[in-house]
PDB file of N, CA and C in Angstrom:
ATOM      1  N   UNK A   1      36.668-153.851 146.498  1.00  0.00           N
ATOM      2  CA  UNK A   1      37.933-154.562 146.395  1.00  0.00           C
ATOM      3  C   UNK A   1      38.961-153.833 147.245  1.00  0.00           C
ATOM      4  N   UNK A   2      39.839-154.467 147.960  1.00  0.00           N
ATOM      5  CA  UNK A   2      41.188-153.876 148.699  1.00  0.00           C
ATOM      6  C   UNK A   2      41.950-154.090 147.667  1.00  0.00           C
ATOM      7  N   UNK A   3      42.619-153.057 147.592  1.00  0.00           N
ATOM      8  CA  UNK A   3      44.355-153.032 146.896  1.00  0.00           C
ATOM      9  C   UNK A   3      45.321-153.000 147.681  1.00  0.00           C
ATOM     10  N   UNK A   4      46.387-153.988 147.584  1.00  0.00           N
ATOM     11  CA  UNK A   4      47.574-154.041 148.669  1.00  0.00           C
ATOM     12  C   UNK A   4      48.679-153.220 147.430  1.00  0.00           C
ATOM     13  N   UNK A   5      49.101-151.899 148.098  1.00  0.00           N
ATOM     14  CA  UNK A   5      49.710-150.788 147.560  1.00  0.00           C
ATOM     15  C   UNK A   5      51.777-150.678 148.240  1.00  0.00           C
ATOM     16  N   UNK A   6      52.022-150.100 147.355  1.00  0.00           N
ATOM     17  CA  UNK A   6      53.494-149.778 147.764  1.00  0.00           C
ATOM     18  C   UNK A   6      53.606-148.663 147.090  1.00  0.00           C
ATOM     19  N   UNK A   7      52.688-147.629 147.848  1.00  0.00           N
ATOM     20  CA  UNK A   7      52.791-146.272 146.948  1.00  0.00           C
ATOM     21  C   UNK A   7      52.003-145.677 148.149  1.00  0.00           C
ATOM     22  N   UNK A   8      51.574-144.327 148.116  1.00  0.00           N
ATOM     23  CA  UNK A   8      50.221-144.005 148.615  1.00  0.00           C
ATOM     24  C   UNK A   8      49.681-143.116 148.086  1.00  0.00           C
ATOM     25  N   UNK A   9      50.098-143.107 146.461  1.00  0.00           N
ATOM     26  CA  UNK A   9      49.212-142.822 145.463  1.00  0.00           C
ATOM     27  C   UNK A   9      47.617-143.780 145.641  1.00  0.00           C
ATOM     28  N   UNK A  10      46.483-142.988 145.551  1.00  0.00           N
ATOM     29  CA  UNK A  10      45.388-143.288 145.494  1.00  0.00           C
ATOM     30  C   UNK A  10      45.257-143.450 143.986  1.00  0.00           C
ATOM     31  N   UNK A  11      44.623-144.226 143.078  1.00  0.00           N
ATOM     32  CA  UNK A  11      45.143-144.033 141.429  1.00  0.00           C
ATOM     33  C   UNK A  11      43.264-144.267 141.302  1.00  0.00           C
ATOM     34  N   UNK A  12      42.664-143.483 141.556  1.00  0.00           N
ATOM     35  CA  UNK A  12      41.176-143.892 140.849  1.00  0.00           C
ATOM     36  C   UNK A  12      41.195-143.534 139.414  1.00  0.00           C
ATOM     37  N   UNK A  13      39.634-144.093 138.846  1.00  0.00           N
ATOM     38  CA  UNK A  13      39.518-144.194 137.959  1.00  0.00           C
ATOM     39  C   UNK A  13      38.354-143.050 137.664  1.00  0.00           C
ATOM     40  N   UNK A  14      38.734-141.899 136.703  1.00  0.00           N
ATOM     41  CA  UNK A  14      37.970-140.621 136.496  1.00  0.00           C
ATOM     42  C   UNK A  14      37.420-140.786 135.258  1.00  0.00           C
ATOM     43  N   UNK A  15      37.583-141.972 134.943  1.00  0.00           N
ATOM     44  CA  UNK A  15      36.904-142.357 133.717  1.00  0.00           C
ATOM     45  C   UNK A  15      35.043-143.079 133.969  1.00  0.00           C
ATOM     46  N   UNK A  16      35.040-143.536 135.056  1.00  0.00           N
ATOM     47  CA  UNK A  16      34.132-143.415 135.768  1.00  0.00           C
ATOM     48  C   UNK A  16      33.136-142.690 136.257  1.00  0.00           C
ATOM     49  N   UNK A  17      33.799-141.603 137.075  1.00  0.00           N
ATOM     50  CA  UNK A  17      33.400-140.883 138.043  1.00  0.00           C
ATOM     51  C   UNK A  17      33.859-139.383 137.858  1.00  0.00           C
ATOM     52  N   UNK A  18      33.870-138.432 138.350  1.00  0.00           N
ATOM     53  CA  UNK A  18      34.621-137.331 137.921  1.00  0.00           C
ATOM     54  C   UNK A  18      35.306-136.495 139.508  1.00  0.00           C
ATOM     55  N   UNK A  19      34.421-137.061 139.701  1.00  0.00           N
ATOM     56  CA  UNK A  19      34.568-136.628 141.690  1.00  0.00           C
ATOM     57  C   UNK A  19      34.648-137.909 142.666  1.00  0.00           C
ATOM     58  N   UNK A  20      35.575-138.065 143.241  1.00  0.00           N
ATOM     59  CA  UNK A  20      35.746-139.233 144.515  1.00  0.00           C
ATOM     60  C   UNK A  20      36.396-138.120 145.728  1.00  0.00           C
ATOM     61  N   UNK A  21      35.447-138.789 146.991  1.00  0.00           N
ATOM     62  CA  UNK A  21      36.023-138.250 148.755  1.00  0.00           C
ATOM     63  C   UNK A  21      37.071-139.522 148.557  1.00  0.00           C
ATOM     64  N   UNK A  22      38.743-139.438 149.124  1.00  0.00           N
ATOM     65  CA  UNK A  22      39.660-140.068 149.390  1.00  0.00           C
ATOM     66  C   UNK A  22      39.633-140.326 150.853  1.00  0.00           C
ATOM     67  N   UNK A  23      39.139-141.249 151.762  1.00  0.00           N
ATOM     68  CA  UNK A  23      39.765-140.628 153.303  1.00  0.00           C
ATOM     69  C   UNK A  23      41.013-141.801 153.289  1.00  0.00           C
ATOM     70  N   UNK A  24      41.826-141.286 154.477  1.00  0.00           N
ATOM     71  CA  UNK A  24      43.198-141.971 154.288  1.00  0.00           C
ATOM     72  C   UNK A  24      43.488-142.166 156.040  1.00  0.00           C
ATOM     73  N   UNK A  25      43.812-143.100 156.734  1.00  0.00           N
ATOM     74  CA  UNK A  25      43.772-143.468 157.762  1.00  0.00           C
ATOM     75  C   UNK A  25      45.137-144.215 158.066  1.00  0.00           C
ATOM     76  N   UNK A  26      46.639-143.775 159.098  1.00  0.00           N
ATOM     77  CA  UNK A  26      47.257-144.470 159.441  1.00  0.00           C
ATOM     78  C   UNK A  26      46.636-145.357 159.961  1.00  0.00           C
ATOM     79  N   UNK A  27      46.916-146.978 160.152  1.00  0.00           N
ATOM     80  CA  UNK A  27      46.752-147.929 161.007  1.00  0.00           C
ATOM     81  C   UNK A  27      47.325-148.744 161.337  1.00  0.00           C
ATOM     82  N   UNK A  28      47.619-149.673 162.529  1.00  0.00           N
ATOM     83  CA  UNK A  28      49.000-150.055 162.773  1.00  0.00           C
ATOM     84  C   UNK A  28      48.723-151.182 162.055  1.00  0.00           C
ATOM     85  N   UNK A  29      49.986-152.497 162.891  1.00  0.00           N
ATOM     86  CA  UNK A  29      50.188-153.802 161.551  1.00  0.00           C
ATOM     87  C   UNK A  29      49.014-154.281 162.044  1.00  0.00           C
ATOM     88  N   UNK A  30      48.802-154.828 163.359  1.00  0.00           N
ATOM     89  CA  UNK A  30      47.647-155.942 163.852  1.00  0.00           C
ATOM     90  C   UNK A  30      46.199-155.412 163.072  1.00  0.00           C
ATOM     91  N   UNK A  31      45.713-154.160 162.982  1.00  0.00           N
ATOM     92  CA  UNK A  31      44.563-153.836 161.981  1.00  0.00           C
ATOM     93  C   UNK A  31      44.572-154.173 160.611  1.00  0.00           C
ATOM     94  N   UNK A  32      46.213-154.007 159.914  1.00  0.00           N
ATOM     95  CA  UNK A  32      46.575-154.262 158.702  1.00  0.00           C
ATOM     96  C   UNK A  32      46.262-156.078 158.464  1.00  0.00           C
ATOM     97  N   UNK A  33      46.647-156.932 159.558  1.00  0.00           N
ATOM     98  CA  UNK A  33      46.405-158.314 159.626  1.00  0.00           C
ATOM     99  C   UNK A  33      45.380-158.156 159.230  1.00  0.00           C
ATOM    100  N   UNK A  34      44.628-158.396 160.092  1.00  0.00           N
ATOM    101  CA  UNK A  34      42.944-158.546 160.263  1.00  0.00           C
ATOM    102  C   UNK A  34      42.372-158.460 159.288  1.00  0.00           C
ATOM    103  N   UNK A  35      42.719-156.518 158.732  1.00  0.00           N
ATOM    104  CA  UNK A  35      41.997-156.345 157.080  1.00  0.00           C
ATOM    105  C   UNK A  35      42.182-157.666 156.281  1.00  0.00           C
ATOM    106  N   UNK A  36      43.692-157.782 155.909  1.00  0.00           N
ATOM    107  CA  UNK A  36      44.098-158.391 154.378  1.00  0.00           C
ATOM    108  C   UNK A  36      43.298-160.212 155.066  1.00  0.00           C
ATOM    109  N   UNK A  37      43.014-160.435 156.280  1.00  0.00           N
ATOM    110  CA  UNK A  37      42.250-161.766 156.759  1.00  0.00           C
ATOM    111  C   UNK A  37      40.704-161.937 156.692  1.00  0.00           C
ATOM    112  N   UNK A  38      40.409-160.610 156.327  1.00  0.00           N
ATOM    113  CA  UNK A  38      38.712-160.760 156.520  1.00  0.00           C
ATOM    114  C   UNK A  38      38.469-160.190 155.158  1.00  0.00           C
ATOM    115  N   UNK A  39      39.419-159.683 154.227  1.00  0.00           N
ATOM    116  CA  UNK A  39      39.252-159.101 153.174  1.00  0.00           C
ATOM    117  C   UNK A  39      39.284-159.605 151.646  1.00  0.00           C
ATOM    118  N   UNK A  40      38.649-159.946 150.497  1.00  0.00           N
ATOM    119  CA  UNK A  40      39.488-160.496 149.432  1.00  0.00           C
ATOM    120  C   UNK A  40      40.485-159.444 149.366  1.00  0.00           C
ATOM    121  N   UNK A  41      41.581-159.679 148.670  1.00  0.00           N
ATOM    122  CA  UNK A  41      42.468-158.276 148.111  1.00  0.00           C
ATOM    123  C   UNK A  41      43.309-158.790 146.796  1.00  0.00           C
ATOM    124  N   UNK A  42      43.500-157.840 145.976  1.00  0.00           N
ATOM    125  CA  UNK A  42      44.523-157.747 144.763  1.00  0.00           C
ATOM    126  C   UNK A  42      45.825-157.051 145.080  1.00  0.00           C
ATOM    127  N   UNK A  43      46.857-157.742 145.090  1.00  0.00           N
ATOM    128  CA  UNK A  43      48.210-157.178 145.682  1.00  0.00           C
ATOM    129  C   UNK A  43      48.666-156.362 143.987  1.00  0.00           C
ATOM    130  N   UNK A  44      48.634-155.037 144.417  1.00  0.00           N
ATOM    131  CA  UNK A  44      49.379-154.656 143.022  1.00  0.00           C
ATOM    132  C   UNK A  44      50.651-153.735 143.579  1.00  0.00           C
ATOM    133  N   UNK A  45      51.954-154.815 144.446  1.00  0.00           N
ATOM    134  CA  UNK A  45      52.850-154.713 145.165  1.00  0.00           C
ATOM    135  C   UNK A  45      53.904-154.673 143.610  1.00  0.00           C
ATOM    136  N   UNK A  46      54.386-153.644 143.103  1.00  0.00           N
ATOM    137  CA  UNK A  46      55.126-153.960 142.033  1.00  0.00           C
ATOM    138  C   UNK A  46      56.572-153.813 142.059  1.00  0.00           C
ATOM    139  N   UNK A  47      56.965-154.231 143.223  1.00  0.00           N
ATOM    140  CA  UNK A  47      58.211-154.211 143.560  1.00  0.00           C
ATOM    141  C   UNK A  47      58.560-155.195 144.455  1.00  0.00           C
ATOM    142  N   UNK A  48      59.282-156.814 143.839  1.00  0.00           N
ATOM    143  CA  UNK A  48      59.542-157.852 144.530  1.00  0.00           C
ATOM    144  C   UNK A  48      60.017-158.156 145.952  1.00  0.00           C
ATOM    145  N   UNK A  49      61.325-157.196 146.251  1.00  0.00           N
ATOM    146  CA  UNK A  49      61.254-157.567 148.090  1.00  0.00           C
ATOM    147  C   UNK A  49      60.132-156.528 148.733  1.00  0.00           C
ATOM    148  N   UNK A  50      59.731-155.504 148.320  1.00  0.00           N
ATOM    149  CA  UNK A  50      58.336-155.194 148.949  1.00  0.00           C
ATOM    150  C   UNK A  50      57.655-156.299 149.502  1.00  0.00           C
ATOM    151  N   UNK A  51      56.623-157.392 148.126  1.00  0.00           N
ATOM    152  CA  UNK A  51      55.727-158.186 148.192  1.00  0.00           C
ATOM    153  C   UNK A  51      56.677-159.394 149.009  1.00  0.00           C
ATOM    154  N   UNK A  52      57.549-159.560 149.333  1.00  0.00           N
ATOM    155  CA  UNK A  52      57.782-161.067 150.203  1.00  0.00           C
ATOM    156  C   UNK A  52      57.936-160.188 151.596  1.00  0.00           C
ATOM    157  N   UNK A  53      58.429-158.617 151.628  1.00  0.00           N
ATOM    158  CA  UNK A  53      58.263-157.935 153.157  1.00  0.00           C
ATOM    159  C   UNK A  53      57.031-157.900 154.007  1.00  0.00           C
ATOM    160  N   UNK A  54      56.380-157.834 153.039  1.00  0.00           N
ATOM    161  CA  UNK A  54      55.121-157.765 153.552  1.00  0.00           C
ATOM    162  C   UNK A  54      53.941-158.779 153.792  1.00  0.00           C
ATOM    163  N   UNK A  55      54.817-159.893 152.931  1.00  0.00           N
ATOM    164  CA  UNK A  55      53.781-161.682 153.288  1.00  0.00           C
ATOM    165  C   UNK A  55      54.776-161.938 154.538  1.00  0.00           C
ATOM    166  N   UNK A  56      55.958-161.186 154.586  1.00  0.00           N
ATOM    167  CA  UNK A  56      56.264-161.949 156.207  1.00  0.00           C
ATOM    168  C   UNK A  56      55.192-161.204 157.187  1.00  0.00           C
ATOM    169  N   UNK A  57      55.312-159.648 156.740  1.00  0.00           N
ATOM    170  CA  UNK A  57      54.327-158.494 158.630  1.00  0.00           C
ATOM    171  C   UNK A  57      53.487-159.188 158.251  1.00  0.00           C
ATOM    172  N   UNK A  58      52.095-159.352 157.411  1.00  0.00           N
ATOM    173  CA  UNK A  58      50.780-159.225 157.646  1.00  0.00           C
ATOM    174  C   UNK A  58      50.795-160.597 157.686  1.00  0.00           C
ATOM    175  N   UNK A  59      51.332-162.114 157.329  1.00  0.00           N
ATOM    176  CA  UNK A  59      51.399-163.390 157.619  1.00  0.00           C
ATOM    177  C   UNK A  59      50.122-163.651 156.415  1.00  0.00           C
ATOM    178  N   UNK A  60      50.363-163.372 154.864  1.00  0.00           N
ATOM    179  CA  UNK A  60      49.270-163.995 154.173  1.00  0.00           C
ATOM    180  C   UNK A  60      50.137-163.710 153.028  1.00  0.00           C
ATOM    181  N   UNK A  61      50.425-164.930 152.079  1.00  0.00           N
ATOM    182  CA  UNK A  61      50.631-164.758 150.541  1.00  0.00           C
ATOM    183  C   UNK A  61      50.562-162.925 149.640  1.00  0.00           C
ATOM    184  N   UNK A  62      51.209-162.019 149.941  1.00  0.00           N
ATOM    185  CA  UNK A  62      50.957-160.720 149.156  1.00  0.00           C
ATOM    186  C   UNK A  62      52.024-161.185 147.924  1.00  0.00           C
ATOM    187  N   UNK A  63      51.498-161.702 146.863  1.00  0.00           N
ATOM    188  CA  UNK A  63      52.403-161.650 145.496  1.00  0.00           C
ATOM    189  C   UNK A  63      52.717-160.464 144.974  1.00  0.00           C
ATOM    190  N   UNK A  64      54.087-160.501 144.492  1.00  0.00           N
ATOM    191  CA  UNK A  64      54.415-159.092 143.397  1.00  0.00           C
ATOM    192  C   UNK A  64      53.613-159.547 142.370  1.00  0.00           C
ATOM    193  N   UNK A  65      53.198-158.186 141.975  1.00  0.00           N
ATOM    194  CA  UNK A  65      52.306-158.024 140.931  1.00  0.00           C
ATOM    195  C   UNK A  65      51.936-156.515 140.118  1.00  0.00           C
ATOM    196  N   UNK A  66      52.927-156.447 139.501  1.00  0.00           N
ATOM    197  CA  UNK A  66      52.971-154.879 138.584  1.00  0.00           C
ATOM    198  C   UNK A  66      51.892-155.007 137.537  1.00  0.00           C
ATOM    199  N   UNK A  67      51.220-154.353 138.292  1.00  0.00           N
ATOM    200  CA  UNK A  67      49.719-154.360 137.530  1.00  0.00           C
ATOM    201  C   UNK A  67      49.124-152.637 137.537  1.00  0.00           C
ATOM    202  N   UNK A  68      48.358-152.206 136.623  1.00  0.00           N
ATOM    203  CA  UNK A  68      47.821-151.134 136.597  1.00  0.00           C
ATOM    204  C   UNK A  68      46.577-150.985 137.798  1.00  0.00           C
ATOM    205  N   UNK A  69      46.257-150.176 138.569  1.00  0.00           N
ATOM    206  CA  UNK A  69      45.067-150.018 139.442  1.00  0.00           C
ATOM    207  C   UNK A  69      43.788-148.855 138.845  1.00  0.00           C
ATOM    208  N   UNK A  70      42.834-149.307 139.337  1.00  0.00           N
ATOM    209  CA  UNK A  70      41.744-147.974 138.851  1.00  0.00           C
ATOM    210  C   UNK A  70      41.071-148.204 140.159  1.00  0.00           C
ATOM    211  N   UNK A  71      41.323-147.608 141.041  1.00  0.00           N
ATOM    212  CA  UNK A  71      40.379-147.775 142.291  1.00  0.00           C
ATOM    213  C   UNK A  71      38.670-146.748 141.608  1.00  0.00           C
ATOM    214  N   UNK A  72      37.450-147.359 142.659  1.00  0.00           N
ATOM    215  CA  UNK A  72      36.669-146.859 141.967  1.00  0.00           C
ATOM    216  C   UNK A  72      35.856-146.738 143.310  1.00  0.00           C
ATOM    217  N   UNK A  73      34.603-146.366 143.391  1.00  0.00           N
ATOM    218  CA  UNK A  73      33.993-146.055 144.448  1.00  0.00           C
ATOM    219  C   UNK A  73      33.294-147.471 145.248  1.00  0.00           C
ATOM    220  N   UNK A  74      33.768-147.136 146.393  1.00  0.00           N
ATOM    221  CA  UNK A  74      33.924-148.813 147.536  1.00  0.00           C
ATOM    222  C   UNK A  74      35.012-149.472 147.513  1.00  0.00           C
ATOM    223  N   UNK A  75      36.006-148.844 146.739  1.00  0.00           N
ATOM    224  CA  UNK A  75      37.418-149.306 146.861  1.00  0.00           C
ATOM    225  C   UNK A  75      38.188-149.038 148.070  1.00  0.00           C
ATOM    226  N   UNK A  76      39.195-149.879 148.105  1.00  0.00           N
ATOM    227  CA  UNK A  76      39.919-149.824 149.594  1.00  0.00           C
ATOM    228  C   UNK A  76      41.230-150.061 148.953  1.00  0.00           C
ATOM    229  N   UNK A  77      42.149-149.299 149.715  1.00  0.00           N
ATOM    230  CA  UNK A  77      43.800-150.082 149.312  1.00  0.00           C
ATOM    231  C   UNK A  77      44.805-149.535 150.767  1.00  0.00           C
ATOM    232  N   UNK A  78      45.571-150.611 150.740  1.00  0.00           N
ATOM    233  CA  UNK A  78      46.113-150.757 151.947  1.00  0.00           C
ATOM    234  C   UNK A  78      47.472-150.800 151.604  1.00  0.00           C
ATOM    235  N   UNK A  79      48.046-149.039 152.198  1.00  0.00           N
ATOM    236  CA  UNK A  79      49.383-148.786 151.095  1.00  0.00           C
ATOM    237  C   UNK A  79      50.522-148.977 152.816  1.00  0.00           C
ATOM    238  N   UNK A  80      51.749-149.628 151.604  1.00  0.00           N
ATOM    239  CA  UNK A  80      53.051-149.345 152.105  1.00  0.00           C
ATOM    240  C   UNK A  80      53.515-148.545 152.104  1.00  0.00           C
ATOM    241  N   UNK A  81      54.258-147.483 152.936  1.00  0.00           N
ATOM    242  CA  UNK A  81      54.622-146.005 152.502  1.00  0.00           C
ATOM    243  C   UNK A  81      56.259-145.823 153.477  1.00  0.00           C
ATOM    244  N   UNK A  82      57.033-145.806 152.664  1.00  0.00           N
ATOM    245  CA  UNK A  82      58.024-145.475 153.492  1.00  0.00           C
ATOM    246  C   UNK A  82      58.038-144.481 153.849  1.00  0.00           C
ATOM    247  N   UNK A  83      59.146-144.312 155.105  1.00  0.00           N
ATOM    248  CA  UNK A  83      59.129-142.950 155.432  1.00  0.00           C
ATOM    249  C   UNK A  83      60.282-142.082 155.364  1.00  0.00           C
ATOM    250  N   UNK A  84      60.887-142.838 154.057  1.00  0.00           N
ATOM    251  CA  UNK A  84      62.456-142.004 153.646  1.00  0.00           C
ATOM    252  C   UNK A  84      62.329-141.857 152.229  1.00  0.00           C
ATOM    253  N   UNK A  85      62.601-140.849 151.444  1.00  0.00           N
ATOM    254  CA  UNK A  85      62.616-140.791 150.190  1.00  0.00           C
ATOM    255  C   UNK A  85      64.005-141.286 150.008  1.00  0.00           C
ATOM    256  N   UNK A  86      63.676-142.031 148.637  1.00  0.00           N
ATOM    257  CA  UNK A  86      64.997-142.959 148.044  1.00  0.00           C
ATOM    258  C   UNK A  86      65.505-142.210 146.793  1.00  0.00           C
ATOM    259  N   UNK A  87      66.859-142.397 146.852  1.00  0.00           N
ATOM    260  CA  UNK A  87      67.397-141.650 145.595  1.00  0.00           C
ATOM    261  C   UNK A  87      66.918-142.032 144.686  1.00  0.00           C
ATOM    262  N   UNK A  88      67.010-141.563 143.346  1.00  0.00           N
ATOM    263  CA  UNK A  88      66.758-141.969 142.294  1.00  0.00           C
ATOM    264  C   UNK A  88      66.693-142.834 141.611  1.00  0.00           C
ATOM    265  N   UNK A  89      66.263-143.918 141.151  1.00  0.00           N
ATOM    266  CA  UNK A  89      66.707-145.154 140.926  1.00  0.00           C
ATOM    267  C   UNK A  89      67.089-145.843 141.678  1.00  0.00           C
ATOM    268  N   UNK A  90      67.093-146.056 142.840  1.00  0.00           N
ATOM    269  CA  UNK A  90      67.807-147.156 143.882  1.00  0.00           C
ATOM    270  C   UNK A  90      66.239-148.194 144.202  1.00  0.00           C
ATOM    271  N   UNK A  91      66.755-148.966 143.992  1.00  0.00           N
ATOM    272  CA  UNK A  91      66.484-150.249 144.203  1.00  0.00           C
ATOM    273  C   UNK A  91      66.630-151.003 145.660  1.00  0.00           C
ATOM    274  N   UNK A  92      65.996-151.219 146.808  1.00  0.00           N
ATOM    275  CA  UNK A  92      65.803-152.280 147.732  1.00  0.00           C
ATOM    276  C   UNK A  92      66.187-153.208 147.688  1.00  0.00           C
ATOM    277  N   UNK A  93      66.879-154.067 148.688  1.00  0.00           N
ATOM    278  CA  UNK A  93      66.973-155.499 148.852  1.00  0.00           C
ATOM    279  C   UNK A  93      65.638-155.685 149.942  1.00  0.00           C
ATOM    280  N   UNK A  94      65.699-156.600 150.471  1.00  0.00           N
ATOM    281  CA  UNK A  94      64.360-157.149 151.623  1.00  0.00           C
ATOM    282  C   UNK A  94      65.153-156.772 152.949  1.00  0.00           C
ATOM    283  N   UNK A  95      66.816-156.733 152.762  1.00  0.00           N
ATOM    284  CA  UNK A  95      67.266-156.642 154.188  1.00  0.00           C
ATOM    285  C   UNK A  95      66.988-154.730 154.304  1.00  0.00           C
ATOM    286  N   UNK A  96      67.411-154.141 153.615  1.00  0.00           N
ATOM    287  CA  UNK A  96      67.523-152.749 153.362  1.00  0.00           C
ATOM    288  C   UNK A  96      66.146-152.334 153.627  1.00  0.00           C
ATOM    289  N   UNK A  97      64.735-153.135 152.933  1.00  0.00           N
ATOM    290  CA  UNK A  97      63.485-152.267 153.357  1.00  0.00           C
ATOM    291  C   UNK A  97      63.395-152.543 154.951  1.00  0.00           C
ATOM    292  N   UNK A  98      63.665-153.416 155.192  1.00  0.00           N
ATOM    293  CA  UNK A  98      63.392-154.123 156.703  1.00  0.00           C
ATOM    294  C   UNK A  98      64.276-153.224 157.839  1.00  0.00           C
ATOM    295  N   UNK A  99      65.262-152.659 157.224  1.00  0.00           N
ATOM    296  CA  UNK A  99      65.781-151.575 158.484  1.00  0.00           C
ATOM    297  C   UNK A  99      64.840-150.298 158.205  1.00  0.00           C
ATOM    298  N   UNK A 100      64.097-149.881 157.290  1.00  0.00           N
ATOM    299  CA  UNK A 100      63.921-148.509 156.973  1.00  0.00           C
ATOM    300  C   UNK A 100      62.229-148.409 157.787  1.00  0.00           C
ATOM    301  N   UNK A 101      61.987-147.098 158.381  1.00  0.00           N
ATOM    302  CA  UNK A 101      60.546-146.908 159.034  1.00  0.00           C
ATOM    303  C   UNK A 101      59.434-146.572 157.946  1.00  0.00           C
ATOM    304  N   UNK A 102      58.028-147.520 158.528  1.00  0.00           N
ATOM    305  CA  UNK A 102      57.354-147.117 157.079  1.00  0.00           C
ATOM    306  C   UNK A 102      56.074-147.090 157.968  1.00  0.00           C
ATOM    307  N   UNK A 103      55.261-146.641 157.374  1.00  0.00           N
ATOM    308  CA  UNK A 103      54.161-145.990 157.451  1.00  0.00           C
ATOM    309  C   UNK A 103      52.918-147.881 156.743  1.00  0.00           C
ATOM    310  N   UNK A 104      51.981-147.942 157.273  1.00  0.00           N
ATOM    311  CA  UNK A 104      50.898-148.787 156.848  1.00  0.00           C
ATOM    312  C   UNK A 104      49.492-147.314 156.851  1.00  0.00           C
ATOM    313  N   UNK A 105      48.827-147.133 155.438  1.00  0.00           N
ATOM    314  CA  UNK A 105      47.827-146.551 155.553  1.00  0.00           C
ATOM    315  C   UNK A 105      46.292-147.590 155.013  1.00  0.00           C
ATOM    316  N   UNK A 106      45.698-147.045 155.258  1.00  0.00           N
ATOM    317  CA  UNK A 106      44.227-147.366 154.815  1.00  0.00           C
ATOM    318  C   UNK A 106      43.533-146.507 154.001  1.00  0.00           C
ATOM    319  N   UNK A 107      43.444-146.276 152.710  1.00  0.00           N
ATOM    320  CA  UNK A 107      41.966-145.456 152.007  1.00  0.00           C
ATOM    321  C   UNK A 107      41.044-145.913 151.646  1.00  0.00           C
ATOM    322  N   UNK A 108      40.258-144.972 151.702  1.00  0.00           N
ATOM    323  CA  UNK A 108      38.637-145.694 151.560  1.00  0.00           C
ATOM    324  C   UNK A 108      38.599-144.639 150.328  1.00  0.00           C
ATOM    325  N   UNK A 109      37.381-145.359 148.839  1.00  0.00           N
ATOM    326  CA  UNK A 109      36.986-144.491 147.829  1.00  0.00           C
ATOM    327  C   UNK A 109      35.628-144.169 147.956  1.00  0.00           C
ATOM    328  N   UNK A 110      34.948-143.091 148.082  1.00  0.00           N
ATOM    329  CA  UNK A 110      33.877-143.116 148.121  1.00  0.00           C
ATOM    330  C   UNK A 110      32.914-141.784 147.349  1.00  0.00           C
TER     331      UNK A 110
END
């Protein structure tokens, strides 16, 4: 399964497994397309102008969806990562994430 992330917390599940290899791969948007197009995925985007920022870049339905994750081995998640830490509590609009530089990664669970 891909997870579409707004974190780049990896969140596996050690209830499972006790040991997972994480690899973690910048990749730009046009790879990010492609994935979430050739991929099923579960958007667990839990922060609303995140999930409509990101159905505009990658051009596919990413719903908000504050959901718990357990990535597990053959898992994939395809994180949003800004590249400014936000004060405390502050909250995004869609215009505000859209000026700020962010990072697209790829992990693989294995």
């Amino acid at each position: 399964m891909l997870y579409i992330l707004n974190t780049l917390i990896v969140p596996v599940d050690f209830g499972i497994k006790q040991e997972y290899v994480v690899s973690i791969q910048k990749i730009d948007l046009e790879t990010a397309r492609r994935i979430v197009r050739e991929m099923e995925f579960t958007s667990a985007v839990g922060h609303e102008a995140t999930a409509k920022v990101l159905t505009e870049l990658l051009g596919v339905e990413i719903p908000y969806n504050r959901i718990t994750v357990k990535m597990k081995e053959g898992d994939a998640g395809l994180h949003f990562v800004l590249r400014t830490r936000l004060p405390e509590g502050k909250v995004l609009s869609e215009e505000e994430l859209r000026e700020l530089d962010f990072d697209l990664v790829l992990s693989k669970v294995s």
